[in-house]
C-alpha atoms as a PDB file:
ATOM      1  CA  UNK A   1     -14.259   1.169   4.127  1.00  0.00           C
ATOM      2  CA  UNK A   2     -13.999   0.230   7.616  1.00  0.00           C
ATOM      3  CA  UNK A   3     -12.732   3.719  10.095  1.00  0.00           C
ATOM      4  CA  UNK A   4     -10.860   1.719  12.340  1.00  0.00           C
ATOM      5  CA  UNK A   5      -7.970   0.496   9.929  1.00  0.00           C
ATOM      6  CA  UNK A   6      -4.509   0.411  11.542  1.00  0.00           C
ATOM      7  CA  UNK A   7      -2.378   2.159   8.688  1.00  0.00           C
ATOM      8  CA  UNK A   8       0.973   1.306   8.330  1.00  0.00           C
ATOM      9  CA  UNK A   9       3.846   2.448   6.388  1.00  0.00           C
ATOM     10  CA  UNK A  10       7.632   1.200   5.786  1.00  0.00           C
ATOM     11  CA  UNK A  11      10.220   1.913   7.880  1.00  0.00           C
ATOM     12  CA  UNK A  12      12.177   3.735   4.898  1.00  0.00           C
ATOM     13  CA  UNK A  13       9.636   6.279   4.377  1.00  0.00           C
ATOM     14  CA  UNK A  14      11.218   8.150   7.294  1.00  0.00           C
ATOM     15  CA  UNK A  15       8.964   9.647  10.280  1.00  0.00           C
ATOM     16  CA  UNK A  16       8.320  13.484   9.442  1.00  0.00           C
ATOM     17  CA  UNK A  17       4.988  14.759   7.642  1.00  0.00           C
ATOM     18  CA  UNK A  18       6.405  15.387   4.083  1.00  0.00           C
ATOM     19  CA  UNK A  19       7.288  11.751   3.869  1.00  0.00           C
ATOM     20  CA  UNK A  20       4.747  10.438   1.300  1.00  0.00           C
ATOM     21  CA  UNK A  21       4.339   7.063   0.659  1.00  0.00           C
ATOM     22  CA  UNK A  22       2.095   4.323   0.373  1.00  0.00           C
ATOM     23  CA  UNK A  23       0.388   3.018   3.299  1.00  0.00           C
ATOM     24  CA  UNK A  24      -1.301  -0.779   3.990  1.00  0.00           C
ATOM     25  CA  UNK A  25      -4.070  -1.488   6.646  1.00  0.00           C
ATOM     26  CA  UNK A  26      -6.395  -4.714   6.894  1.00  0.00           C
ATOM     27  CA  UNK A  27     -10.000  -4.840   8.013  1.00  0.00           C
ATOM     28  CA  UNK A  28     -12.173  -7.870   7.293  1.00  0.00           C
ATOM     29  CA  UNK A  29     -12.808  -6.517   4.063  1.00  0.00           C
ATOM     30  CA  UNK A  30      -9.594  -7.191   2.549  1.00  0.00           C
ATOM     31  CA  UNK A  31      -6.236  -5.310   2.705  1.00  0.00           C
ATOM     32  CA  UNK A  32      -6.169  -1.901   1.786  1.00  0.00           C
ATOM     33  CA  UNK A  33      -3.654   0.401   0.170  1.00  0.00           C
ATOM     34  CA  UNK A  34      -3.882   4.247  -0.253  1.00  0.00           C
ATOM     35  CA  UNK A  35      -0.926   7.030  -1.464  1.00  0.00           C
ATOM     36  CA  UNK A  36      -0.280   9.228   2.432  1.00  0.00           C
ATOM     37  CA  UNK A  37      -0.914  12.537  -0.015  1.00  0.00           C
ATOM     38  CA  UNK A  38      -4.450  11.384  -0.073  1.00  0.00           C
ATOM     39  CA  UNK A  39      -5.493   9.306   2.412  1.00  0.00           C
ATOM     40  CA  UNK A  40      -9.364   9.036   1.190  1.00  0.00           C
ATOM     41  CA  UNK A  41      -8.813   7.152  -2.061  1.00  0.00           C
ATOM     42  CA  UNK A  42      -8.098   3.600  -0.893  1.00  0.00           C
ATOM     43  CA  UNK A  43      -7.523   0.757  -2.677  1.00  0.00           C
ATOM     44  CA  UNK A  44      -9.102  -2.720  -1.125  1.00  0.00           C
ATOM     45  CA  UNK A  45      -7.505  -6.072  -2.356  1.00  0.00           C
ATOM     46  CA  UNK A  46      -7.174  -9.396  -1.142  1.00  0.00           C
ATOM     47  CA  UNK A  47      -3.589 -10.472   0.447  1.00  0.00           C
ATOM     48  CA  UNK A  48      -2.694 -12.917  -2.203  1.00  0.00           C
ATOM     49  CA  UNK A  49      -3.139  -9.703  -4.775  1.00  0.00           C
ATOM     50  CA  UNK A  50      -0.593  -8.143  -1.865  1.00  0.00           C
ATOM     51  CA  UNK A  51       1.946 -10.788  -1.754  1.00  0.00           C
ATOM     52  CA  UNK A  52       2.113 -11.036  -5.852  1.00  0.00           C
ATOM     53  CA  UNK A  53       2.438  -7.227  -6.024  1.00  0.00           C
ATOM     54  CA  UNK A  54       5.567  -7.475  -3.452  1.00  0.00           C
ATOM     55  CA  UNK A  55       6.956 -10.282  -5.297  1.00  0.00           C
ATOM     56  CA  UNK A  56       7.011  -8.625  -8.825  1.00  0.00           C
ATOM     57  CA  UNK A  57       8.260  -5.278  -7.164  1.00  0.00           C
ATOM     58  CA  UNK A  58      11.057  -7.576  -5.618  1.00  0.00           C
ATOM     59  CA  UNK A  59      11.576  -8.872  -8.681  1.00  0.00           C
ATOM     60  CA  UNK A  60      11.881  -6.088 -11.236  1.00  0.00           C
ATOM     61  CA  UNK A  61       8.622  -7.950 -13.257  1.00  0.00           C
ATOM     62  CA  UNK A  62       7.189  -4.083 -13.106  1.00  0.00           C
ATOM     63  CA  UNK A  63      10.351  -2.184 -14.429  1.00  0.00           C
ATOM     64  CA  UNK A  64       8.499  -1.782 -18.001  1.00  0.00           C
ATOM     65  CA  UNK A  65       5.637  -2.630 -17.374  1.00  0.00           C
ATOM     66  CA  UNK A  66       4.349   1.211 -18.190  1.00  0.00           C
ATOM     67  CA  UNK A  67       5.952   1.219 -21.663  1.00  0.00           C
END
């Protein structure tokens, strides 16, 4: 994975330390996702992956998706 990724995180995950969340950067490789608790495991995916992730998050599709 590229070292020069720009992480970002949302605006509602606050600004202090103890504010985990999940955090998004792009390279050229793809777009990558990783959990701020442990920043080494990333996840690399493409942005249309991205986009249909947001849009079943937006749209509940993932409620029960776990059972």
């Amino acid at each position: 994975m590229p070292s020069s990724i720009n992480w970002q995180k949302s605006s509602f995950s606050g600004t202090g330390d103890d504010n985990n969340c999940v955090e998004l950067g792009a390279s050229k490789v793809g777009i990558h996702l990783r959990e701020s608790e442990t920043p080494p495991a990333a996840l690399t995916t493409t942005p249309a992956r991205v986009r249909a992730l947001i849009a079943a998050i937006k749209t509940g599709a993932l409620a029960n998706a776990g059972g």
